[in-house]
N, C-alpha and C. Protein backbone atom coordinates (compact mmCIF):
# COMPACT_ATOMS: atom_id res chain seq x y z
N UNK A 1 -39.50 21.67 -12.62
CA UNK A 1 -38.66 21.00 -11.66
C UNK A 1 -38.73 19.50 -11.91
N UNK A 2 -37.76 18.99 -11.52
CA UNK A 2 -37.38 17.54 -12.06
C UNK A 2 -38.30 16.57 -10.85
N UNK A 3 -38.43 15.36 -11.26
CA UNK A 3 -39.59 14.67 -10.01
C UNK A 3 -38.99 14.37 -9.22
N UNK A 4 -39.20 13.95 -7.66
CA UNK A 4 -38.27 13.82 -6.81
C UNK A 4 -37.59 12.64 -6.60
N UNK A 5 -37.78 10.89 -7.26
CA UNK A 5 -36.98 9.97 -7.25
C UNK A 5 -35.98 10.72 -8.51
N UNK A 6 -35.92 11.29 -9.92
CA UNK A 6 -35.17 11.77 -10.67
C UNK A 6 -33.79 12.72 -9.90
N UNK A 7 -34.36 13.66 -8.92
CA UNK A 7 -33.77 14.45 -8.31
C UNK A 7 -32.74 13.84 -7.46
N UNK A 8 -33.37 12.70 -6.38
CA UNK A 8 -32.76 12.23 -5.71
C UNK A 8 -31.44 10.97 -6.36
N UNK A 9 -31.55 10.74 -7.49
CA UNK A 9 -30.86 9.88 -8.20
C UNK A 9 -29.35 10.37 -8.97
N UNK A 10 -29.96 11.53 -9.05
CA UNK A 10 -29.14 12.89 -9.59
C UNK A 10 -28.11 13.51 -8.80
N UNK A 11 -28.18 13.58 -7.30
CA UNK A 11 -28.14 14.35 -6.30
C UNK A 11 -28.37 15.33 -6.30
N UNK A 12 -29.35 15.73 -6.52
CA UNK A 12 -29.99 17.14 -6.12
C UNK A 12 -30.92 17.36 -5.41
N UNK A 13 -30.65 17.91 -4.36
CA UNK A 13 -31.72 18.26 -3.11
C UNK A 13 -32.68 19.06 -3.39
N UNK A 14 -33.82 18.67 -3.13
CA UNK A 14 -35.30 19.27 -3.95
C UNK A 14 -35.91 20.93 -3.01
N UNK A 15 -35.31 21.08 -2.22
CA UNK A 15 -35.64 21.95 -1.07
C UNK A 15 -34.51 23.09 -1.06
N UNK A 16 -33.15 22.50 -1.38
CA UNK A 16 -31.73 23.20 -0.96
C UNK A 16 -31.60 24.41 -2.10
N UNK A 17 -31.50 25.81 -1.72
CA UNK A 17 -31.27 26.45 -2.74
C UNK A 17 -29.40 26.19 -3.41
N UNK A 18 -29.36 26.61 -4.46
CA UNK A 18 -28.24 26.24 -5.50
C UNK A 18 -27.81 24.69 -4.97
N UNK A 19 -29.03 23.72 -4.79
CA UNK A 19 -28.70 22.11 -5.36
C UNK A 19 -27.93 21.41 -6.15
N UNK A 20 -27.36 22.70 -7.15
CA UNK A 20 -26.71 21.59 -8.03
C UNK A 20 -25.24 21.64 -7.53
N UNK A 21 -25.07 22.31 -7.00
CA UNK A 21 -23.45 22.69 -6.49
C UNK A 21 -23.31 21.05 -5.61
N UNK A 22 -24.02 20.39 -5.48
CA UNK A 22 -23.97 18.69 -4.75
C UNK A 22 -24.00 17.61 -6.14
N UNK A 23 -24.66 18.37 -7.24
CA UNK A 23 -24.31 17.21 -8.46
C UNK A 23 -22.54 17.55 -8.69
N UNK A 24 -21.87 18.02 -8.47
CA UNK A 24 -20.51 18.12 -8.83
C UNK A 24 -19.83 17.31 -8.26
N UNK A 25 -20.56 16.53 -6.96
CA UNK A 25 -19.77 15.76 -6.12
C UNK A 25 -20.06 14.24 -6.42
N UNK A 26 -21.22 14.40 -6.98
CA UNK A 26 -21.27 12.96 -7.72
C UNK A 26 -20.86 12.39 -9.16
N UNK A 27 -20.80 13.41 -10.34
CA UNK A 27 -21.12 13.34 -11.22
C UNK A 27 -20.03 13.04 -12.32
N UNK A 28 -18.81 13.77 -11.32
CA UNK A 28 -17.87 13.78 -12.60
C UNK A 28 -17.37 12.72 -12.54
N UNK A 29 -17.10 11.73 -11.99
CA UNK A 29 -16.49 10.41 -12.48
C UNK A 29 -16.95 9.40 -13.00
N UNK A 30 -18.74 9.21 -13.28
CA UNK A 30 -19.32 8.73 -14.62
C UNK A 30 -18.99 9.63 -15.48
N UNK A 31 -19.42 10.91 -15.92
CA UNK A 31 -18.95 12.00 -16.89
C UNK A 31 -18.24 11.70 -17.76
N UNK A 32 -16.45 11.65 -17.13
CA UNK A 32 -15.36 11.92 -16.92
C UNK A 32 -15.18 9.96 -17.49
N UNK A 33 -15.86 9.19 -16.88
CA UNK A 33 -15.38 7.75 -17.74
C UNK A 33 -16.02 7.79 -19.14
N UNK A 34 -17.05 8.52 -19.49
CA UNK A 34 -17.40 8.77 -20.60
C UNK A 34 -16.91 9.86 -21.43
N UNK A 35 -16.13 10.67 -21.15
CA UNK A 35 -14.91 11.51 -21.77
C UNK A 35 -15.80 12.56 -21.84
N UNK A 36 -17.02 12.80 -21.20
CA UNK A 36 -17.59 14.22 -21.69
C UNK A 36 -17.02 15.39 -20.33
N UNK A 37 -16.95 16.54 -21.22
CA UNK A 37 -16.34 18.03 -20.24
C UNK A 37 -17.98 18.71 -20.46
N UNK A 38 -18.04 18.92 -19.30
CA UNK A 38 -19.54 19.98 -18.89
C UNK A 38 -18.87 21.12 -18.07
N UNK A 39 -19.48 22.29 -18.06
CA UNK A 39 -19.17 23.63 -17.67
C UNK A 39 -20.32 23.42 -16.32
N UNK A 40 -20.08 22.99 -15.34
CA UNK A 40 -21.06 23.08 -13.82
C UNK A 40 -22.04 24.06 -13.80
N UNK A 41 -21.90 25.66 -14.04
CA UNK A 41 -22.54 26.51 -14.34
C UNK A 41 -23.62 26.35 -15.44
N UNK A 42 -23.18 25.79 -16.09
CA UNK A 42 -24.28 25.59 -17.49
C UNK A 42 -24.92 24.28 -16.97
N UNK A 43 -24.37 23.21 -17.04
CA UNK A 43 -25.15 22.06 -16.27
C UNK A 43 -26.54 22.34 -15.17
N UNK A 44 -25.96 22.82 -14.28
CA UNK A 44 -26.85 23.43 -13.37
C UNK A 44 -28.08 24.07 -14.29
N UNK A 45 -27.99 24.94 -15.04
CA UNK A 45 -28.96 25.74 -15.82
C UNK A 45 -29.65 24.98 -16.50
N UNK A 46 -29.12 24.04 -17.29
CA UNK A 46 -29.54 22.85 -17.94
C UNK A 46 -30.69 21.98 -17.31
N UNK A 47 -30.25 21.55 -16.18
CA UNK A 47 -31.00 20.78 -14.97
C UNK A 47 -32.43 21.91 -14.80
N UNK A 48 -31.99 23.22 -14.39
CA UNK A 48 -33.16 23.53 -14.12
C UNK A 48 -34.04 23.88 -15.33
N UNK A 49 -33.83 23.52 -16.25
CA UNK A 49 -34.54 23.98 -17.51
C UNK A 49 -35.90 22.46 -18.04
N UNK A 50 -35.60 21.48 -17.04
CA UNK A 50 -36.26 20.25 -17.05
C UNK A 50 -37.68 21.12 -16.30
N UNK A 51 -39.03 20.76 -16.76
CA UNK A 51 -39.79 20.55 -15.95
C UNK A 51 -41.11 19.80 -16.50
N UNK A 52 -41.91 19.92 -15.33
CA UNK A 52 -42.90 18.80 -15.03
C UNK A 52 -44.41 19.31 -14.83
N UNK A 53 -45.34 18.89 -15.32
CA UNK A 53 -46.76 19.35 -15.37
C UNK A 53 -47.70 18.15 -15.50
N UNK A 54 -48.89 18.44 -14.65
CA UNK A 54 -49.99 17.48 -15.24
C UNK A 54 -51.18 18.58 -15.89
N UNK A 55 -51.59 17.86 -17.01
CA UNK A 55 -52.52 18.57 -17.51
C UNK A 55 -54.34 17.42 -17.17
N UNK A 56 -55.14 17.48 -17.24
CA UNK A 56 -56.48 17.25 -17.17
C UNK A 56 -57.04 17.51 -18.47
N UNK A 57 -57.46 16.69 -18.79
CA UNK A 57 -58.28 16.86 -19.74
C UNK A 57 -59.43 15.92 -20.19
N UNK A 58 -60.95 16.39 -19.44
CA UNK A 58 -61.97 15.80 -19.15
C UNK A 58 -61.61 14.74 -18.36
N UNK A 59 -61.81 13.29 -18.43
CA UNK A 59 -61.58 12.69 -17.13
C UNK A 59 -60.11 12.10 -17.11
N UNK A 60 -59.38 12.43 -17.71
CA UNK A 60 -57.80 11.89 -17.81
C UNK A 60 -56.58 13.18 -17.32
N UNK A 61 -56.18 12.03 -16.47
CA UNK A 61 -54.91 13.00 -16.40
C UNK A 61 -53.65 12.43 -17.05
N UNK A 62 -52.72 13.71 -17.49
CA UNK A 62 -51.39 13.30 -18.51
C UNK A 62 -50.32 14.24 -17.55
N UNK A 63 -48.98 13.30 -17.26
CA UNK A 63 -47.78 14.14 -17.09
C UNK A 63 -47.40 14.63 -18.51
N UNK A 64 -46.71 15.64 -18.50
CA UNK A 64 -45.96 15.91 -19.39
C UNK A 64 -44.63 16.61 -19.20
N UNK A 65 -42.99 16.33 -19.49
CA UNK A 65 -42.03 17.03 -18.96
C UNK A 65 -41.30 17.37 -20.57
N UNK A 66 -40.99 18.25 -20.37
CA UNK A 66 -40.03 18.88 -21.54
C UNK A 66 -38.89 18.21 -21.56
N UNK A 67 -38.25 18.46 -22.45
CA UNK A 67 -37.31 17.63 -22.95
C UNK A 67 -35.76 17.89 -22.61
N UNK A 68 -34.72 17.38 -21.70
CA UNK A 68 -33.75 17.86 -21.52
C UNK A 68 -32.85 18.42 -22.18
N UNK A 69 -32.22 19.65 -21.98
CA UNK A 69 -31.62 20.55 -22.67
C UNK A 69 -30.25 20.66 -22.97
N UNK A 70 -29.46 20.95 -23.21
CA UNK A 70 -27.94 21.32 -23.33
C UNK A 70 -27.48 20.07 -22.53
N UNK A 71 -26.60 20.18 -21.59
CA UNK A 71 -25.86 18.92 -21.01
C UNK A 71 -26.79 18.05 -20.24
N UNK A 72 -27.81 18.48 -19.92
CA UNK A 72 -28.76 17.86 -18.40
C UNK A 72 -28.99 16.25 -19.35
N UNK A 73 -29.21 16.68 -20.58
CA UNK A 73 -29.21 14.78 -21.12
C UNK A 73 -28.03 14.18 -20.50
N UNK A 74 -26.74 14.15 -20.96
CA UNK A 74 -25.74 13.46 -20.81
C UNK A 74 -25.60 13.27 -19.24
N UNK A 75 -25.89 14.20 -18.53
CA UNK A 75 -25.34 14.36 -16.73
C UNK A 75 -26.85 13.35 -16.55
N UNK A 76 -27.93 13.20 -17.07
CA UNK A 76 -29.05 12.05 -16.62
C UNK A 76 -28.71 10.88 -16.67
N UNK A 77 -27.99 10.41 -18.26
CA UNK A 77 -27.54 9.56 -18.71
C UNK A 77 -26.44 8.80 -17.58
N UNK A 78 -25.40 10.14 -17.71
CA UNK A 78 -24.40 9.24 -16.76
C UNK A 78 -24.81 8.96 -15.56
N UNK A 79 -25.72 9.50 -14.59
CA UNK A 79 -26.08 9.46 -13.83
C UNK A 79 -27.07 7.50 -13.47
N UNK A 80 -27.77 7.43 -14.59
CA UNK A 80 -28.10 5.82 -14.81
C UNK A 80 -29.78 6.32 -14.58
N UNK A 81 -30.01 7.41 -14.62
CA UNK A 81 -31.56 7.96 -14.40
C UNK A 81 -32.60 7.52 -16.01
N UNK A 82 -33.16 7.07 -15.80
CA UNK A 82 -34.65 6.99 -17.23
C UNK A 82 -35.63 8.28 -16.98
N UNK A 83 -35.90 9.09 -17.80
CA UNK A 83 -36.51 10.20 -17.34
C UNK A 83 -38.18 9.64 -18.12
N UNK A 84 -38.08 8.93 -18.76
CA UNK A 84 -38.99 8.12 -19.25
C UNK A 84 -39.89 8.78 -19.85
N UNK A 85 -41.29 8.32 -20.65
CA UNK A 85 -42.02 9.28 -22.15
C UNK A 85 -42.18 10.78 -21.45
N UNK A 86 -41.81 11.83 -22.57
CA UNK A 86 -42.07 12.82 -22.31
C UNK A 86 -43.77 13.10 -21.87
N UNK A 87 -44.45 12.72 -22.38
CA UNK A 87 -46.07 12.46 -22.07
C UNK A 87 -46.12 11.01 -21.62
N UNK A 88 -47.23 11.04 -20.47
CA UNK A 88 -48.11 9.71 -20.06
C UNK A 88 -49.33 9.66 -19.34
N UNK A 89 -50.16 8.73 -19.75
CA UNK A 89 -51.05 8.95 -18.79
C UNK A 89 -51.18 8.80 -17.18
N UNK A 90 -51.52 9.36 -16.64
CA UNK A 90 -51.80 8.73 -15.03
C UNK A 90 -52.90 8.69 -14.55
């Protein structure tokens, strides 16, 4: 799952089941000035295919999030979101 300033930047409600059906209301007219066509259905899938973990290891902790998939780059992008290093320490 995506972090919750990411989420909220996105419009996607972190609680609401099928959330992304609210990125459609924001999204397509950055998109759409950038000439890209996304399939909402796949987008959505895309989005949820982002996620987020901390790992431990001895006295350090590291986020680590996978790497966005199919459209969820471009819909971040237009969106004006930094999803920032896939690994970091915290």
């Amino acid at each position: 799952m995506l972090p919750e300033h990411s989420r909220s930047r996105l419009g996607i409600p972190s609680k609401l089941p099928g959330g992304c059906r609210h990125v459609n209301k924001r999204l397509p007219t950055p998109l759409n000035i950038r000439g890209w066509q996304v399939e909402w259905a796949r987008l959505c899938d895309d989005l949820n295919e982002l996620q987020e973990l901390t790992l431990t290891v001895g006295n350090k902790k590291f986020l680590l999030r996978t790497p966005p998939v199919g459209h969820a780059g471009q819909a971040i992008q237009a969106a004006g979101v930094a999803l920032g290093p896939a690994v970091r320490m915290i």
